[in-house]
C-alpha atoms as a PDB file:
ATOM      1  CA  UNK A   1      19.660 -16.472  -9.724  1.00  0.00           C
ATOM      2  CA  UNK A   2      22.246 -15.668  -7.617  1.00  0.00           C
ATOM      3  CA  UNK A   3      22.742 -12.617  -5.216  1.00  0.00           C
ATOM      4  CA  UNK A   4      25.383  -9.765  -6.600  1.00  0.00           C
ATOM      5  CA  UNK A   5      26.517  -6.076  -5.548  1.00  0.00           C
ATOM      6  CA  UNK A   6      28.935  -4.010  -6.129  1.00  0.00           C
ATOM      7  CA  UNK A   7      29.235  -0.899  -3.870  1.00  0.00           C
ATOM      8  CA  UNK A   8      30.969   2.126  -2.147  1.00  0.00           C
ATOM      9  CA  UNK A   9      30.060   2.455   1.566  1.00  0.00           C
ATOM     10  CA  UNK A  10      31.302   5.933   1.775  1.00  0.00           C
ATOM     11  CA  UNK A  11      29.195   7.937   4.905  1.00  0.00           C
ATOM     12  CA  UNK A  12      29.582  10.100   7.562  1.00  0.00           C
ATOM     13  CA  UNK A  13      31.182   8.752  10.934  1.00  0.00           C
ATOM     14  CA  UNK A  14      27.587   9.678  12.844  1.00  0.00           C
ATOM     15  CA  UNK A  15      25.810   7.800  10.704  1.00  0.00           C
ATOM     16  CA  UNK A  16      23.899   4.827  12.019  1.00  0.00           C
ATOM     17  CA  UNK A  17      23.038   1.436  10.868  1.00  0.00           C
ATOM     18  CA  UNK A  18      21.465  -1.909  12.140  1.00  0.00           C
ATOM     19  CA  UNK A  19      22.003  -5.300  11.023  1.00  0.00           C
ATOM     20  CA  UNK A  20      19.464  -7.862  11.995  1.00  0.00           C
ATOM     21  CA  UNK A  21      19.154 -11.783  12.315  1.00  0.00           C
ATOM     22  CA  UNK A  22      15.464 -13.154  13.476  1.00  0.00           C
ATOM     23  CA  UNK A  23      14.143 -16.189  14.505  1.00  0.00           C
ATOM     24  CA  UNK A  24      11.473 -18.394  12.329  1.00  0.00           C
ATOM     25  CA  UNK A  25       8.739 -18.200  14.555  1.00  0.00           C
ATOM     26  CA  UNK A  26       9.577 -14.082  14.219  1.00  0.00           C
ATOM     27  CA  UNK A  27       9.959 -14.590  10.097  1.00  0.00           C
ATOM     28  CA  UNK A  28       6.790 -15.792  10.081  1.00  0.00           C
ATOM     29  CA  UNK A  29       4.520 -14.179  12.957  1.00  0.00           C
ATOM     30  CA  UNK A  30       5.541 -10.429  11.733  1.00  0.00           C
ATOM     31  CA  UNK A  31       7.021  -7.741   9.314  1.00  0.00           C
ATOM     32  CA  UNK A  32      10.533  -7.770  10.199  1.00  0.00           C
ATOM     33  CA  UNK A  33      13.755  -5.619   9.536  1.00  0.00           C
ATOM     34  CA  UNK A  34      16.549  -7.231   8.197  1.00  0.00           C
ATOM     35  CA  UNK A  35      19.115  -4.138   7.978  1.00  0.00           C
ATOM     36  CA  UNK A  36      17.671  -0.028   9.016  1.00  0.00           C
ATOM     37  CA  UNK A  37      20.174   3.001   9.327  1.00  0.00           C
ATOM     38  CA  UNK A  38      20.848   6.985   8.994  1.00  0.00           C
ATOM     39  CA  UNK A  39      22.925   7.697   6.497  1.00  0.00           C
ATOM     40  CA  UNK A  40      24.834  11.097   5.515  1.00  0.00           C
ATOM     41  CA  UNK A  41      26.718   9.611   2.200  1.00  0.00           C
ATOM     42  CA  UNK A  42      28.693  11.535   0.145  1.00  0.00           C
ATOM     43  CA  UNK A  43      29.860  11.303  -3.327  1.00  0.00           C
ATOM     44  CA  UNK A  44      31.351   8.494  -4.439  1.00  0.00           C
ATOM     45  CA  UNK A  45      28.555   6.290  -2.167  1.00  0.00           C
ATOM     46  CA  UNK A  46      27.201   4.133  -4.179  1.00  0.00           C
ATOM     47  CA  UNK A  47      25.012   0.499  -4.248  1.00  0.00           C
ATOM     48  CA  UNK A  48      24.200  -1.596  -7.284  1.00  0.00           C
ATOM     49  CA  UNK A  49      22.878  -5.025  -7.317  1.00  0.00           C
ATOM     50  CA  UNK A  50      20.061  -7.488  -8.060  1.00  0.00           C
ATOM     51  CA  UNK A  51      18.636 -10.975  -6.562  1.00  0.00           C
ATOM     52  CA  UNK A  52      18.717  -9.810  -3.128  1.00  0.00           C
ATOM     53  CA  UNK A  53      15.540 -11.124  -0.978  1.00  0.00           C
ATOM     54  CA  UNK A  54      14.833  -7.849   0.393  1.00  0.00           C
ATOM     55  CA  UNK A  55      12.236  -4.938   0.312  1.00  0.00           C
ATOM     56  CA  UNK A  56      13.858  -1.208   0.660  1.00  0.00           C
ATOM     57  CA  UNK A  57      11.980   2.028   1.471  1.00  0.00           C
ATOM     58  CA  UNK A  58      14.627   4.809   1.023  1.00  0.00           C
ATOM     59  CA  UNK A  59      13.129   8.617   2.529  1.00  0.00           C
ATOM     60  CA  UNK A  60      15.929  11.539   1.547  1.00  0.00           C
ATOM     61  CA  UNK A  61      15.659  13.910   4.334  1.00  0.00           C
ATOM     62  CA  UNK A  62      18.487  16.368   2.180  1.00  0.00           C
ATOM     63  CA  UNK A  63      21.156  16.293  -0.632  1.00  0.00           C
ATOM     64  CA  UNK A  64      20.085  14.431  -3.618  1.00  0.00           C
ATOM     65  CA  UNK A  65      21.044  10.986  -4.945  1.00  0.00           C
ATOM     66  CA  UNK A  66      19.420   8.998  -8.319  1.00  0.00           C
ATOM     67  CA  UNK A  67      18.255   5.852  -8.575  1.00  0.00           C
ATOM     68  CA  UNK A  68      18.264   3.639 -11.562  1.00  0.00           C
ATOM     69  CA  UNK A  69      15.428   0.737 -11.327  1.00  0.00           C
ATOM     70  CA  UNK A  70      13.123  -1.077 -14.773  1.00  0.00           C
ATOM     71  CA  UNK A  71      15.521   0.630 -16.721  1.00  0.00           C
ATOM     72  CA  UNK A  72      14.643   4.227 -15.910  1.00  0.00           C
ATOM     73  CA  UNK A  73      16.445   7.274 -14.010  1.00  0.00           C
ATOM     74  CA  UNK A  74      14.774   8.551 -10.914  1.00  0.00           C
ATOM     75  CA  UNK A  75      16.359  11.976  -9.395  1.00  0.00           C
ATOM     76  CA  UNK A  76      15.684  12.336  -5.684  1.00  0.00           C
ATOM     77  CA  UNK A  77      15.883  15.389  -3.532  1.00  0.00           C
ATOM     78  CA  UNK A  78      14.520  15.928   0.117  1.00  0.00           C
ATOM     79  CA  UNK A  79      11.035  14.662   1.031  1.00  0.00           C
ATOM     80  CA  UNK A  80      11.436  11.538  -2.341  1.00  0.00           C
ATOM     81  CA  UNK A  81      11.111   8.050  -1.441  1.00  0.00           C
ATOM     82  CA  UNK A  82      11.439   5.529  -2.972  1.00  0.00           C
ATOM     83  CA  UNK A  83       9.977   1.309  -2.283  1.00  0.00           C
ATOM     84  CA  UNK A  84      11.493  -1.196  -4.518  1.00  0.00           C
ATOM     85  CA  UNK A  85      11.902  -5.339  -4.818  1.00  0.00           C
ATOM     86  CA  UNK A  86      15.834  -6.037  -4.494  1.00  0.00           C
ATOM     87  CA  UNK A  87      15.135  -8.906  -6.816  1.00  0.00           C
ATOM     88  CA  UNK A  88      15.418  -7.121  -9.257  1.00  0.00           C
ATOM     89  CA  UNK A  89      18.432  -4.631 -10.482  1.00  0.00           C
ATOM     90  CA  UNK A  90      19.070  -1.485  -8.864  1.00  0.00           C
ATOM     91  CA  UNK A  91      21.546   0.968  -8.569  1.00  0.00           C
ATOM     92  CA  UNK A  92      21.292   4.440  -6.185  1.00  0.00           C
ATOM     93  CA  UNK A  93      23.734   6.867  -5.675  1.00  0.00           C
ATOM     94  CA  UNK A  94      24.481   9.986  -4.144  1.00  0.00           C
ATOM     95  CA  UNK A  95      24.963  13.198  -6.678  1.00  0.00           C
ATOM     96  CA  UNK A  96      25.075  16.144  -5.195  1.00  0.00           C
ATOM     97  CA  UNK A  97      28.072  17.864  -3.163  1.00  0.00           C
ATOM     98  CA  UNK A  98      26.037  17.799  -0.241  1.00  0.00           C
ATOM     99  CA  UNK A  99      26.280  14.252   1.344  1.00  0.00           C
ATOM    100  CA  UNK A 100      22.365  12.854   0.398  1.00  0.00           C
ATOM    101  CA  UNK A 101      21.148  12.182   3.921  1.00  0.00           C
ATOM    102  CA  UNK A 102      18.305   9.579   3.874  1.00  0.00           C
ATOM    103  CA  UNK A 103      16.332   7.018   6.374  1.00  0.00           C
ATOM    104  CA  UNK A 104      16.273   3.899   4.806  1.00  0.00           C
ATOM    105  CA  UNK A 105      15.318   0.151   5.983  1.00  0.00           C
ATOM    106  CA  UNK A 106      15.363  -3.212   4.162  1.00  0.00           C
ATOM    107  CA  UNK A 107      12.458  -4.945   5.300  1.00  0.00           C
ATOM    108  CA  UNK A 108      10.646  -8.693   4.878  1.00  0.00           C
ATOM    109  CA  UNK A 109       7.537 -10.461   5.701  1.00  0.00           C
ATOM    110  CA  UNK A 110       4.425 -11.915   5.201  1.00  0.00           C
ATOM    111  CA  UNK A 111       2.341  -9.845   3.245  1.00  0.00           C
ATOM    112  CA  UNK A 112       5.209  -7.334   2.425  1.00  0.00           C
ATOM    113  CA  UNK A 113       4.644  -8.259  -1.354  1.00  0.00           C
ATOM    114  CA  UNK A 114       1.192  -6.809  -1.375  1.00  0.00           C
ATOM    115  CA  UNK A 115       1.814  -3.514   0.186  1.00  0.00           C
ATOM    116  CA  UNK A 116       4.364  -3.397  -2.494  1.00  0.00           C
ATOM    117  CA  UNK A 117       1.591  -4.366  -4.845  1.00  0.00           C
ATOM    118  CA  UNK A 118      -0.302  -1.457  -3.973  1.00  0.00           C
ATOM    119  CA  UNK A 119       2.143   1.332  -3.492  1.00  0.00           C
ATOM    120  CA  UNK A 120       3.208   0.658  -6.946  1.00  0.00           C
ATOM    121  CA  UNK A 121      -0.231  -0.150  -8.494  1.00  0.00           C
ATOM    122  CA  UNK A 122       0.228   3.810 -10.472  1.00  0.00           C
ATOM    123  CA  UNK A 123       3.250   2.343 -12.244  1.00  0.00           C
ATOM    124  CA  UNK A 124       5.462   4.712  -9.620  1.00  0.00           C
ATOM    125  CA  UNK A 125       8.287   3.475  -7.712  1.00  0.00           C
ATOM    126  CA  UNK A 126       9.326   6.648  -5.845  1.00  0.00           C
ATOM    127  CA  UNK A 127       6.936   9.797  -4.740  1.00  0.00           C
ATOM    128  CA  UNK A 128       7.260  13.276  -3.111  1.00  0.00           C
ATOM    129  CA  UNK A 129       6.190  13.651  -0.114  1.00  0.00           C
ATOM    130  CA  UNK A 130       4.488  17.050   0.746  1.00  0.00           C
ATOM    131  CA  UNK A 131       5.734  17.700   4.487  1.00  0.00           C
ATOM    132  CA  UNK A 132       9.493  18.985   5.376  1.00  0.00           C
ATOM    133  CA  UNK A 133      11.429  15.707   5.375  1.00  0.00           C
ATOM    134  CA  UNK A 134      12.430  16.222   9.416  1.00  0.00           C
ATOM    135  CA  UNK A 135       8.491  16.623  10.255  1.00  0.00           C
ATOM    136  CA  UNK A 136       6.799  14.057   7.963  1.00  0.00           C
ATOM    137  CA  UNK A 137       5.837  11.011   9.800  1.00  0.00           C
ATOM    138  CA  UNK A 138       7.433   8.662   7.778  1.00  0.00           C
ATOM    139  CA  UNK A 139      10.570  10.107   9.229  1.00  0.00           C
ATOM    140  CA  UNK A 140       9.692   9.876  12.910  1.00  0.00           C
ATOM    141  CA  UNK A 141       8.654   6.238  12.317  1.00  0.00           C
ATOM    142  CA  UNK A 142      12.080   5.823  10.888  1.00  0.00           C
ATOM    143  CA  UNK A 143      13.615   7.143  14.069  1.00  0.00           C
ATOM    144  CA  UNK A 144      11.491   5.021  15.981  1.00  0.00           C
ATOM    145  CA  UNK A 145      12.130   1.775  14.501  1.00  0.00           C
ATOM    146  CA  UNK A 146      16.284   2.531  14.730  1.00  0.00           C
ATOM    147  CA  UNK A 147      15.685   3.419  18.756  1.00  0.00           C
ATOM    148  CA  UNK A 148      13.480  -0.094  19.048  1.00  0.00           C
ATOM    149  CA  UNK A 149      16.694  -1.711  17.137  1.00  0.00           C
ATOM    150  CA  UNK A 150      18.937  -0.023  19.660  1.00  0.00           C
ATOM    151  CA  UNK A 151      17.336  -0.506  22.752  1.00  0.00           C
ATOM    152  CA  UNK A 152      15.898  -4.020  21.860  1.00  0.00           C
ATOM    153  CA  UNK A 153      14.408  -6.748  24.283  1.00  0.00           C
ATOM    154  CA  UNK A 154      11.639  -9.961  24.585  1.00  0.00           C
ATOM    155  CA  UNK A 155       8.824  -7.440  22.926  1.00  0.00           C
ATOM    156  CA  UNK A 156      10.754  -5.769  20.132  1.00  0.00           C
ATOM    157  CA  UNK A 157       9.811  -7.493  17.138  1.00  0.00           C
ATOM    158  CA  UNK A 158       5.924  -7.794  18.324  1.00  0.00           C
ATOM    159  CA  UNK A 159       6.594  -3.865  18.303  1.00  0.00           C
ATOM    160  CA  UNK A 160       8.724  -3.208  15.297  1.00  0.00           C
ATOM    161  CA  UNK A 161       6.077  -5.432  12.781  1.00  0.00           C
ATOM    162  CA  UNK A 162       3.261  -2.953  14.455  1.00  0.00           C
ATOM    163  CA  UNK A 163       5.496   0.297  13.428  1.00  0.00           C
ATOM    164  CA  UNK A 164       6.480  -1.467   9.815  1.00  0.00           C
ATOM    165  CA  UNK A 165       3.096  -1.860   9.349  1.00  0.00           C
ATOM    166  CA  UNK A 166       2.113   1.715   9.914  1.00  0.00           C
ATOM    167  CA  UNK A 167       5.115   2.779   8.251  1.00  0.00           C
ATOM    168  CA  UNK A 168       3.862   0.624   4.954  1.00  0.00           C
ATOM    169  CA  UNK A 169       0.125   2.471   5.253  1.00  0.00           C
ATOM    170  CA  UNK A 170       1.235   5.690   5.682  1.00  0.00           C
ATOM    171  CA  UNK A 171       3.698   5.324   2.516  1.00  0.00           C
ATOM    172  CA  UNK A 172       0.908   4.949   0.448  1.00  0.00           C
ATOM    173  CA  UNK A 173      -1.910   6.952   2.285  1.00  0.00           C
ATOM    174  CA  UNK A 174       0.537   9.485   1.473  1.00  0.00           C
ATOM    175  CA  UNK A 175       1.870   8.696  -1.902  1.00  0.00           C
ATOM    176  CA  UNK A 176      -2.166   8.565  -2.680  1.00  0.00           C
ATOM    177  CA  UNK A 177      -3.245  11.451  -0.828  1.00  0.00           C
ATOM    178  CA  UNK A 178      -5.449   9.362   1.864  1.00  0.00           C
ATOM    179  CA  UNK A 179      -4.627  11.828   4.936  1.00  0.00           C
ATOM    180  CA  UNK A 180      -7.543  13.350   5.111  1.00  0.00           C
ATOM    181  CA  UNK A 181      -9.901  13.768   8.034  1.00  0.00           C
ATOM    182  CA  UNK A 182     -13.372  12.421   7.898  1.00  0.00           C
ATOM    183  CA  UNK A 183     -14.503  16.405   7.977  1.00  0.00           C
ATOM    184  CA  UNK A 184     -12.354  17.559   4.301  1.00  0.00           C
ATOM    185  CA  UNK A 185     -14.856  14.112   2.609  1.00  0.00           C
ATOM    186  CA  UNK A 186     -16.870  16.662  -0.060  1.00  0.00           C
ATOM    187  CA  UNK A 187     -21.188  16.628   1.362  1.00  0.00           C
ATOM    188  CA  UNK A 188     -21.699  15.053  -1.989  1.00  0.00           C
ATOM    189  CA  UNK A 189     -19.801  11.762  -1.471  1.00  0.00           C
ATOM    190  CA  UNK A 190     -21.631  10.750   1.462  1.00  0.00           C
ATOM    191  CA  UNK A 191     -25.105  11.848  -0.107  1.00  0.00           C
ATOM    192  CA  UNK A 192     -24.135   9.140  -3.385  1.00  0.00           C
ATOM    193  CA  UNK A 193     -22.782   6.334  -0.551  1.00  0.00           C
ATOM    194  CA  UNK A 194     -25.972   6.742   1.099  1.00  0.00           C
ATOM    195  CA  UNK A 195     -27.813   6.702  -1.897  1.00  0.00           C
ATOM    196  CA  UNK A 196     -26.190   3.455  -3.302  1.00  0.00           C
ATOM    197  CA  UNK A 197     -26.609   1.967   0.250  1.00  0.00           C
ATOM    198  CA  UNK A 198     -30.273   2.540   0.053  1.00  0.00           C
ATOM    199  CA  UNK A 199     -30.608   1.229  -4.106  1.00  0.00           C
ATOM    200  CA  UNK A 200     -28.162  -1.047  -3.817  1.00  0.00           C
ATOM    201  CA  UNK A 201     -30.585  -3.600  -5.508  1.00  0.00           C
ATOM    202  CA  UNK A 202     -31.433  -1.891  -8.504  1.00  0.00           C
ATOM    203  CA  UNK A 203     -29.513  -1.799 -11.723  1.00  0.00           C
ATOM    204  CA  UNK A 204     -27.673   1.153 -11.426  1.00  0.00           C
ATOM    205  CA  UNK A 205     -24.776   2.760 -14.033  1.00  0.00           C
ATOM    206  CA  UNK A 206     -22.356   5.095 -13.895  1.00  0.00           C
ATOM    207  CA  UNK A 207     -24.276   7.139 -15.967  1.00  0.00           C
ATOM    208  CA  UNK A 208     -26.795   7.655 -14.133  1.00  0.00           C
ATOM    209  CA  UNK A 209     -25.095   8.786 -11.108  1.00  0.00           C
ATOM    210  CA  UNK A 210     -23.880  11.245 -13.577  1.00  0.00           C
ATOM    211  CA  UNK A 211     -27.375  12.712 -13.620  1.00  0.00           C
ATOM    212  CA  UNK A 212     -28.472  11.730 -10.488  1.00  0.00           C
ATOM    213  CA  UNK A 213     -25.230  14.461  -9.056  1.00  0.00           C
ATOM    214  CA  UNK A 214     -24.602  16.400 -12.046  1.00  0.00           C
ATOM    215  CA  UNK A 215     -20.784  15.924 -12.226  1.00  0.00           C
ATOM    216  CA  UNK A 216     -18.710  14.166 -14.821  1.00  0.00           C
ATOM    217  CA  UNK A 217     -19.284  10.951 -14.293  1.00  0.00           C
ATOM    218  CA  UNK A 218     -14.661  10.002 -14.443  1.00  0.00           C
ATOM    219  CA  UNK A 219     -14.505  12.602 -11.153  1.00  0.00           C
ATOM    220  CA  UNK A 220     -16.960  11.289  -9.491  1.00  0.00           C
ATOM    221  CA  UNK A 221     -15.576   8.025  -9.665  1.00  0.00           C
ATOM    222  CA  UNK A 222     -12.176   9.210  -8.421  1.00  0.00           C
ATOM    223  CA  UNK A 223     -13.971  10.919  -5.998  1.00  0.00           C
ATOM    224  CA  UNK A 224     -15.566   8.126  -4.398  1.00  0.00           C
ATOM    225  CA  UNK A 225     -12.370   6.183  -5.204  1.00  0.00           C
ATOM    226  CA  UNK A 226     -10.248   8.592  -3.333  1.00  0.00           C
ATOM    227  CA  UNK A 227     -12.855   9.145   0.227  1.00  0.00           C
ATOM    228  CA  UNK A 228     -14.154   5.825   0.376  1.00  0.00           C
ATOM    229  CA  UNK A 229     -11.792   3.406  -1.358  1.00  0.00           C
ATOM    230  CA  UNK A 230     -13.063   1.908  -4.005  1.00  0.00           C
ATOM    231  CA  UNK A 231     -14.868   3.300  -7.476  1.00  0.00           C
ATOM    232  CA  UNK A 232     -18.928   3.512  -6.475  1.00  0.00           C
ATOM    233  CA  UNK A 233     -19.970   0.241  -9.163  1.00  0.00           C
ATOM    234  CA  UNK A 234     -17.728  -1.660  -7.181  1.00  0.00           C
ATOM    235  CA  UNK A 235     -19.015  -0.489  -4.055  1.00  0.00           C
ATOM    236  CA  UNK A 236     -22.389  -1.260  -5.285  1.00  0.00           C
ATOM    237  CA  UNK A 237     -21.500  -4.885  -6.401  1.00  0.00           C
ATOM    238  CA  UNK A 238     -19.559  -5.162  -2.896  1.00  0.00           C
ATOM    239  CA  UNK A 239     -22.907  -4.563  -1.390  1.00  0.00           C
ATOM    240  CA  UNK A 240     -25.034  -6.404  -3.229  1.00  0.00           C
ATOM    241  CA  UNK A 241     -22.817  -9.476  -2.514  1.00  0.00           C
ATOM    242  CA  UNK A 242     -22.648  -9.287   0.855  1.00  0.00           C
ATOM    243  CA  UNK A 243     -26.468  -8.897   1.114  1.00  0.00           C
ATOM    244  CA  UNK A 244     -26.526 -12.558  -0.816  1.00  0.00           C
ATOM    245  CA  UNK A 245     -24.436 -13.772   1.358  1.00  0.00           C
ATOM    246  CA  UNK A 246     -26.740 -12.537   4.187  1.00  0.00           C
ATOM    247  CA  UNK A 247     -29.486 -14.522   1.993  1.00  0.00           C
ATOM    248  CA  UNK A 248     -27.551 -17.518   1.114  1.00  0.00           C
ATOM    249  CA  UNK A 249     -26.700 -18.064   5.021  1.00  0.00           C
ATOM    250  CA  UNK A 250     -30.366 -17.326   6.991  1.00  0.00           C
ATOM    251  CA  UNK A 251     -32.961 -17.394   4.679  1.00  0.00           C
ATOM    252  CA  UNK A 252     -34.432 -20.884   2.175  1.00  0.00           C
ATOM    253  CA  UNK A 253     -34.369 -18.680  -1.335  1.00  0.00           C
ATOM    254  CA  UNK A 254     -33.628 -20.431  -4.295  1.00  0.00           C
ATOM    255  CA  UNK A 255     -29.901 -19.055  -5.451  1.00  0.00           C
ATOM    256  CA  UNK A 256     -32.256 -17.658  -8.631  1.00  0.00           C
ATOM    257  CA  UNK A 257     -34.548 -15.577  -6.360  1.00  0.00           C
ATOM    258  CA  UNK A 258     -31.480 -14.622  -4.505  1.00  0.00           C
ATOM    259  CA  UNK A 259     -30.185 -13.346  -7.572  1.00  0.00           C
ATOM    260  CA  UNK A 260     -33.307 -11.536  -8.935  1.00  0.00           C
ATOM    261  CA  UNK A 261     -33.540 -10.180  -5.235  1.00  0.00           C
ATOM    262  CA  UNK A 262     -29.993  -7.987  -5.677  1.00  0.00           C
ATOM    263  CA  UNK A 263     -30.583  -6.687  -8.954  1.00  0.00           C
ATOM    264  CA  UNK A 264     -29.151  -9.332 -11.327  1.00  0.00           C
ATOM    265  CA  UNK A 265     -31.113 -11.176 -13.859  1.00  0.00           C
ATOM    266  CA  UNK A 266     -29.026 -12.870 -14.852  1.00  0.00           C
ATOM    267  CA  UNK A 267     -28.445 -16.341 -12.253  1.00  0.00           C
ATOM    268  CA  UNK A 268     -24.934 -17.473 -14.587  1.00  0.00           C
ATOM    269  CA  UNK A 269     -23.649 -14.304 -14.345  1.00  0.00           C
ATOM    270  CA  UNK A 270     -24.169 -13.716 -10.356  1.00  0.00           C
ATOM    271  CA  UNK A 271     -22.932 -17.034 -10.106  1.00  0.00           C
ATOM    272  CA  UNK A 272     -19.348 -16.285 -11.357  1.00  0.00           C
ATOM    273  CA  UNK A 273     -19.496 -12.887  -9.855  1.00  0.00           C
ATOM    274  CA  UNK A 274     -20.203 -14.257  -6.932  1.00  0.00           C
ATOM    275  CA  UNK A 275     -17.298 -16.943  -6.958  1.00  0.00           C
ATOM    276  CA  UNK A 276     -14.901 -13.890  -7.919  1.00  0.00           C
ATOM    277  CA  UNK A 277     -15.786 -12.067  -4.945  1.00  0.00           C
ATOM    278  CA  UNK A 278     -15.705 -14.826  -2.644  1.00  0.00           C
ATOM    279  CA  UNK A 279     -13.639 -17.685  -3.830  1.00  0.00           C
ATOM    280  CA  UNK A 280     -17.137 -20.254  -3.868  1.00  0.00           C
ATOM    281  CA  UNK A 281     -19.612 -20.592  -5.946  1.00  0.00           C
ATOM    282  CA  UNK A 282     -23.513 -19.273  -4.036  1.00  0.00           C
ATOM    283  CA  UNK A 283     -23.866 -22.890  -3.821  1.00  0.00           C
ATOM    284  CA  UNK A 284     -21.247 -23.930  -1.743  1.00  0.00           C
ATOM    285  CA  UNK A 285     -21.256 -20.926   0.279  1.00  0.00           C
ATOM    286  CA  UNK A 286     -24.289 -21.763   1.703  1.00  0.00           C
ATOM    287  CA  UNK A 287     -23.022 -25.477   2.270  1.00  0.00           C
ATOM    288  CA  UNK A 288     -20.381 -24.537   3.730  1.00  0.00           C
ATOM    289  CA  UNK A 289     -21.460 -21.351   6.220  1.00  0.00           C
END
């Protein structure tokens, strides 16, 4: 369908904004910035459109603004954000008497789709963000990408797609509480990874690590979820494929042995878990490696 907007580009006179036209070879090498500004906007600033092939991250730094996006009403104040798809409708506006100052940056590329993916994988499109907005990093990588913009030469957009892409994982380290240090990981979550790294061929449940650690069996999942990434059955089957794959590659087993070897009894069902992890079927991963 085609692009439409309607809008009032009311902001302050020291407000700053970008507008950006790259190459193919850049389009499709990096994460690239299409438009990226400082805005102080007050009332009656306003944006509404949809069908735009764009990606914005919007950070409020003060004053407050709303956003209306899948049909609900989002309020933001200082240290929101929001990431959204400009496919689809949208409509932000400043609210408050104070001008709603924000960092914000329409953005493209590659893989941009499945950062989206993730940061909205909660069903959330905006977050708080628990620094001041003028110390959180997101804002200094803001500031950084408009100076790059400013100042730009032969190496800018090989530098810009490096800061996007930290920008993009520290949106949603942050929106999912992943800035921690290695020292704040609880004792216990490295005594069950070790422990599933060392039994990763048995048949082991979720309840069973219950006993094993003697904690609710739903936090300890989000536990390990949160500190290591992913729930610990997955990280179990992760390993247990990986060691087949070491199998399938160096070793003559039979695919059934191979199978029996990990844990699973069942050869049909290894077989398609194995595909699903891996794209191939045991068989042609060991024709093919």
């Amino acid at each position: 369908m085609d692009y439409w907007e309607k809008a009032n580009h009311s902001w302050s006179e020291d407000s700053s904004r970008v507008i950006l036209t790259h190459t193919q070879k850049s389009k499709n090498l990096f994460f690239y910035i299409q438009e990226i500004g400082h805005f102080k906007a007050p009332i009656p600033y306003y944006t509404e459109r949809a069908h735009l092939p764009s990606y914005l991250i919007k950070f409020t730094l003060s004053g407050e603004g709303t956003l209306t996006y899948h049909n609900k009403l989002h309020h933001l104040k200082a240290g929101d954000l929001f990431f959204i798809d400009c496919q689809e409708y949208q409509r932000y506006q400043t609210v408050s008497e104070e001008p709603w100052e924000m960092d914000w940056v329409h953005l493209s590329g590659q893989n941009i789709h499945a950062f989206y993916q993730e940061f909205i994988k909660d069903g959330k499109f905006t977050f708080h963000t628990a620094d001041s907005p003028e110390d959180n990093k997101i804002h200094h990588l803001f500031t950084e990408l408009i100076r790059k913009q400013q100042q730009a030469n032969a190496r800018t957009d090989f530098q810009s797609s490096v800061i996007i892409h930290e920008l993009l994982n520290e949106l949603i380290l942050q929106k999912y509480q992943l800035d921690f240090e290695e020292k704040d990981i609880p004792a216990y979550i490295y005594e069950l990874q070790h422990y599933l790294d060392e039994n990763f061929k048995k048949v082991i449940t979720l309840d069973e690590l219950e006993h094993q650690f003697l904690l609710n069996k739903y936090q300890l999942s989000k536990d390990f979820s949160k500190y290591i990434g992913t729930p610990p059955i997955d990280y179990l089957i992760n390993k247990k494929i990986s060691y087949a794959k070491d199998l399938l590659r160096y070793t003559e087993f039979t695919i059934q042995t191979i199978s029996s070897e990990i844990g699973i009894e069942n050869f049909a069902y290894f077989s398609r878990l194995f595909k699903a992890k891996t794209g191939l079927s045991p068989r042609d991963f060991r024709r093919y490696s």
